[in-house]
N, C-alpha and C. Protein backbone atom coordinates (compact mmCIF):
# COMPACT_ATOMS: atom_id res chain seq x y z
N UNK A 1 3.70 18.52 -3.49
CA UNK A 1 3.83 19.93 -3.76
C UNK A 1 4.90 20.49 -2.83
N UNK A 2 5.66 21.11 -3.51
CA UNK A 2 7.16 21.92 -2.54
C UNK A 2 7.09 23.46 -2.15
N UNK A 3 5.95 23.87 -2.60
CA UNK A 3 5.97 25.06 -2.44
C UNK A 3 5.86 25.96 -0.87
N UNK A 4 6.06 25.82 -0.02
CA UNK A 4 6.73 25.78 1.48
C UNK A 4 8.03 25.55 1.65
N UNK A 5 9.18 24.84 0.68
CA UNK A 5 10.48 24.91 1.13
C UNK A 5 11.47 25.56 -0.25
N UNK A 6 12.70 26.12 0.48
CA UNK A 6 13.04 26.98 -0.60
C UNK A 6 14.52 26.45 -0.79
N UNK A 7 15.21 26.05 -1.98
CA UNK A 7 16.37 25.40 -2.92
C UNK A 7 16.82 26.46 -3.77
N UNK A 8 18.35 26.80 -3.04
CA UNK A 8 19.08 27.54 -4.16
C UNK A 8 20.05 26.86 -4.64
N UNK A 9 20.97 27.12 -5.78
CA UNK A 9 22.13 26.52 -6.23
C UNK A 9 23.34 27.52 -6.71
N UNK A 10 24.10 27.80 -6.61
CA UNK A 10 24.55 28.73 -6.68
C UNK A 10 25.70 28.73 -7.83
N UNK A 11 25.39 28.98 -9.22
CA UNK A 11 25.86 28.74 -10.16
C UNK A 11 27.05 29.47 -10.57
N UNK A 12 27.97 29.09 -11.52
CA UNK A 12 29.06 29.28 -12.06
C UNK A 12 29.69 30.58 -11.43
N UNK A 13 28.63 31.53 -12.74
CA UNK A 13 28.87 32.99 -12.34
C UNK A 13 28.16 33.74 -11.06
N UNK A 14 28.66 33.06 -9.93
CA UNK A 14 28.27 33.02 -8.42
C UNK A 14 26.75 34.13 -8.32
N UNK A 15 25.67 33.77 -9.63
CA UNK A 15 24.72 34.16 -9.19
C UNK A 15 23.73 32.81 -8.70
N UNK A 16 22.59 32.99 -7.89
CA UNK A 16 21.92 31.52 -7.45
C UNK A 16 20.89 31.55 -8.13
N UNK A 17 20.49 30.44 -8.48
CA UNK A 17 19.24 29.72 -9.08
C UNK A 17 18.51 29.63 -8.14
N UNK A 18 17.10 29.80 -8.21
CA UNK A 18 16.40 29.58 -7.31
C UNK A 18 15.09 28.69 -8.07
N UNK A 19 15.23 27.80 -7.28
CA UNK A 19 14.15 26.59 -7.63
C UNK A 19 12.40 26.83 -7.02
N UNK A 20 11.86 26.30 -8.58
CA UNK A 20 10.21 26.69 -8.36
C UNK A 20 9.96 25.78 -7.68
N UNK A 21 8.52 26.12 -6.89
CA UNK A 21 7.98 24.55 -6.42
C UNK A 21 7.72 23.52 -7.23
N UNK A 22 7.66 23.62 -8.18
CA UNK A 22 7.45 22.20 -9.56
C UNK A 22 8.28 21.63 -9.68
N UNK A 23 9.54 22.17 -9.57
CA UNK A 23 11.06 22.45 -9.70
C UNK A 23 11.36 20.97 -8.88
N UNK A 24 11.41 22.04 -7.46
CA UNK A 24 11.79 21.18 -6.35
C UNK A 24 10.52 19.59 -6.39
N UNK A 25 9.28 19.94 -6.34
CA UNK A 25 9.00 18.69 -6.27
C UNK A 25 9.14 17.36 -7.13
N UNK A 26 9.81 17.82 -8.21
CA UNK A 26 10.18 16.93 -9.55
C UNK A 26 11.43 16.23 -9.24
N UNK A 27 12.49 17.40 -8.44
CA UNK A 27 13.44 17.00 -7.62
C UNK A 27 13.40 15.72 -6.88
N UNK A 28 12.22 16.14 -5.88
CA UNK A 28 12.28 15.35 -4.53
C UNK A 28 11.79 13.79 -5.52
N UNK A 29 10.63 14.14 -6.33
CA UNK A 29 9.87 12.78 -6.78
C UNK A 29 10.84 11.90 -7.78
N UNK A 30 12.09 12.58 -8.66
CA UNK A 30 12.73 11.53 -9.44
C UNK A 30 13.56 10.90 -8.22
N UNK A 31 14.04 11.00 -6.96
CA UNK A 31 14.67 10.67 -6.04
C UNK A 31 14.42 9.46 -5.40
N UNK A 32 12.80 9.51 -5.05
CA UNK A 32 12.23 8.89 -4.30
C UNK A 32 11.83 7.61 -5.67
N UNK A 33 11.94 7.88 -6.79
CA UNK A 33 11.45 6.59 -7.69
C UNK A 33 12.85 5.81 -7.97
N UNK A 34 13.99 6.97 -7.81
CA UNK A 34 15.37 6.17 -8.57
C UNK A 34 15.84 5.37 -6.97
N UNK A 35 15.39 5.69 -6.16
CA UNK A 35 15.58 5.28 -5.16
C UNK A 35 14.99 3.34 -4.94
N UNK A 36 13.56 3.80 -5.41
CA UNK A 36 12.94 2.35 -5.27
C UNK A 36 13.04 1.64 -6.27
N UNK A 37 13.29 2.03 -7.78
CA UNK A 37 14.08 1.37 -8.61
C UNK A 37 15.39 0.35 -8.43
N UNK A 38 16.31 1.42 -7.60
CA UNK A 38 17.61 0.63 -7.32
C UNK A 38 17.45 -0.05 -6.43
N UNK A 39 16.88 -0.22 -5.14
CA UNK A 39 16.28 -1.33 -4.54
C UNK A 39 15.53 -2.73 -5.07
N UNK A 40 15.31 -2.12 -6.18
CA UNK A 40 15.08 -3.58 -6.90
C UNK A 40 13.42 -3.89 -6.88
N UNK A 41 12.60 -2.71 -6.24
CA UNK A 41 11.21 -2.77 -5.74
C UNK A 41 10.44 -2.81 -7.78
N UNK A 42 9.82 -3.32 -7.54
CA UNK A 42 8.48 -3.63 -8.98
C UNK A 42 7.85 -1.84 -8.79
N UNK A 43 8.28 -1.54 -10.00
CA UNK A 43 7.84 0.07 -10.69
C UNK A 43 6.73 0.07 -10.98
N UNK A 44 6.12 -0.85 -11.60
CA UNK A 44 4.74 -0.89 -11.82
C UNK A 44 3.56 -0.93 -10.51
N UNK A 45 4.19 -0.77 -9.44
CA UNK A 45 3.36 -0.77 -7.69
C UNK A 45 3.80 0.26 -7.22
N UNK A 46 4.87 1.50 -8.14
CA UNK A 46 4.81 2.73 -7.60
C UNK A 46 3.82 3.64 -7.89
N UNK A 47 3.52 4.68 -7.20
CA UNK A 47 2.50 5.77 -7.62
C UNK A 47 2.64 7.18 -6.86
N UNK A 48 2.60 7.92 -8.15
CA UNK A 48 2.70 9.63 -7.80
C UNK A 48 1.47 10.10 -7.63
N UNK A 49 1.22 10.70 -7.05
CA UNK A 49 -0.39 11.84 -6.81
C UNK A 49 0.16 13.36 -7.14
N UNK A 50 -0.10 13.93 -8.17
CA UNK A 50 0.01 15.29 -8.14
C UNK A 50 -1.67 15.94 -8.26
N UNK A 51 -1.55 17.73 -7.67
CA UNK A 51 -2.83 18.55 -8.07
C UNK A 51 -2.85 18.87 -9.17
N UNK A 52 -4.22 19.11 -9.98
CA UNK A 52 -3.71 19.47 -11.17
C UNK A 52 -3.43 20.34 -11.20
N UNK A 53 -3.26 21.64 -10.27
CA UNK A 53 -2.24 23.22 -10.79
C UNK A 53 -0.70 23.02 -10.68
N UNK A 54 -0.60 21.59 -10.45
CA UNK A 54 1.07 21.29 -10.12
C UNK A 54 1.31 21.12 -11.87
N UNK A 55 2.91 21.04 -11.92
CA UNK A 55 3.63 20.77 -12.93
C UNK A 55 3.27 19.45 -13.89
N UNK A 56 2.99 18.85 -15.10
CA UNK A 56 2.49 17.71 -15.88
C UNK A 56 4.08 16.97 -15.83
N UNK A 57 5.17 17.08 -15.08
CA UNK A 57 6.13 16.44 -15.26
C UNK A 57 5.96 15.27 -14.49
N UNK A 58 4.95 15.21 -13.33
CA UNK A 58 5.12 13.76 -12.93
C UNK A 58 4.78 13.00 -13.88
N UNK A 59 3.63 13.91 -14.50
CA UNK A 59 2.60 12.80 -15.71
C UNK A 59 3.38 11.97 -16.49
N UNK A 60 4.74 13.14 -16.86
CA UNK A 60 5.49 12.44 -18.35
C UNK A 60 6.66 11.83 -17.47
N UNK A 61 6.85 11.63 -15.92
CA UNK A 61 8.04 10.85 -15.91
C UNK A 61 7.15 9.41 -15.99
N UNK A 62 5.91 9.66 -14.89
CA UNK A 62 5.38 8.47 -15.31
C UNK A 62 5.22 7.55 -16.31
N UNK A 63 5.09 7.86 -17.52
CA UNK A 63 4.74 7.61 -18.88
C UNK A 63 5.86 6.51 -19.19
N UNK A 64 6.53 7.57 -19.39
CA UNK A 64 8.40 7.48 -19.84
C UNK A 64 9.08 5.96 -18.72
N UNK A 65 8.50 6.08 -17.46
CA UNK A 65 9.23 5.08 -16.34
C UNK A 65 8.33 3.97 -16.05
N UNK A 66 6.75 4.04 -16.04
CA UNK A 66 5.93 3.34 -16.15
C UNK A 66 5.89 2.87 -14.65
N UNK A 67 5.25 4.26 -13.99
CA UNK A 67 4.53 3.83 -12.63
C UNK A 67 3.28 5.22 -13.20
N UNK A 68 2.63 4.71 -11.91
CA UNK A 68 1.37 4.99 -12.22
C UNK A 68 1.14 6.22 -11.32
N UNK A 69 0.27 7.25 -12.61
CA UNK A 69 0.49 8.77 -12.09
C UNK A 69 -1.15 8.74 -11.72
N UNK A 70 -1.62 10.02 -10.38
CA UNK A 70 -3.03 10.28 -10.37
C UNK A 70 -2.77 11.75 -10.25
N UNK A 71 -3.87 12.15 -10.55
CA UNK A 71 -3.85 13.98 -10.59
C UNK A 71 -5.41 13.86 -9.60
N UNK A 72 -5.45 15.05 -9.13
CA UNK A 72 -6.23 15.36 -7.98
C UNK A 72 -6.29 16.60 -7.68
N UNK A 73 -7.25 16.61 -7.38
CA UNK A 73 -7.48 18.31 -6.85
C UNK A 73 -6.82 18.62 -5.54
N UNK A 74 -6.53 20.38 -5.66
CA UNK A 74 -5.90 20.59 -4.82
C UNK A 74 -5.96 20.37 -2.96
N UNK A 75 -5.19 19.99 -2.45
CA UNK A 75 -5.24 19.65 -0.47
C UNK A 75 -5.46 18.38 -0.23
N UNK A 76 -4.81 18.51 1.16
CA UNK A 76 -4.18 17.39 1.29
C UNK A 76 -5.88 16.50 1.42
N UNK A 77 -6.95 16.52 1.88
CA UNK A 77 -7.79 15.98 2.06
C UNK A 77 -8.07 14.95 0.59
N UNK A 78 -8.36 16.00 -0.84
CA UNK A 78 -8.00 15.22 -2.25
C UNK A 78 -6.98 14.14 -2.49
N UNK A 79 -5.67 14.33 -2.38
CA UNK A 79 -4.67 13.44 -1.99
C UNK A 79 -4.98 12.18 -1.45
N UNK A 80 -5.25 12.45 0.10
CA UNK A 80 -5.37 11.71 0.62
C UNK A 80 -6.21 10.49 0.07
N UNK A 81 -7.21 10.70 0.04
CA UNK A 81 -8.72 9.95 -0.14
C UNK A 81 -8.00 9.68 -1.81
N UNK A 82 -7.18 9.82 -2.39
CA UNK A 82 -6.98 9.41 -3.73
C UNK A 82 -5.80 8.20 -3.35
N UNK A 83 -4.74 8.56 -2.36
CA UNK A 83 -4.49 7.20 -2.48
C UNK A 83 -4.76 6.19 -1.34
């Protein structure tokens, strides 16, 4: 969850985009998978944990990339104990 750090972009017509926390954490999470992909690491031994009031986009990158998604209730304590 990204919602504590804040991402602007500052587009064409020099107004800025400002990125949601779903946004940004979809950001940070295709990063961290294209990352261990190109390393050459086995996709099928990756895994996302999202809450379920977070965004269903990890769900469907999961799907689509074929690592393995968990949903969990919200804080870090849920998280945790999930993976």
């Amino acid at each position: 969850d990204a919602d504590r750090l804040a991402i602007a972009e500052k587009q064409p017509n020099g107004e800025w985009k400002i990125f949601t926390g779903d946004e940004i954490g979809a950001i940070m999470a295709n990063f961290l998978f294209q990352t261990h992909k190109r390393n050459g690491e086995d996709v099928s031994k990756f895994c996302m944990i999202a809450s379920t009031v977070s965004s269903k986009l990890l769900k469907k990158m999961a799907e689509v990339e074929g690592f393995r998604f968990e949903e969990t209730l919200t804080g870090h304590k849920w998280i945790a104990n999930k993976a």
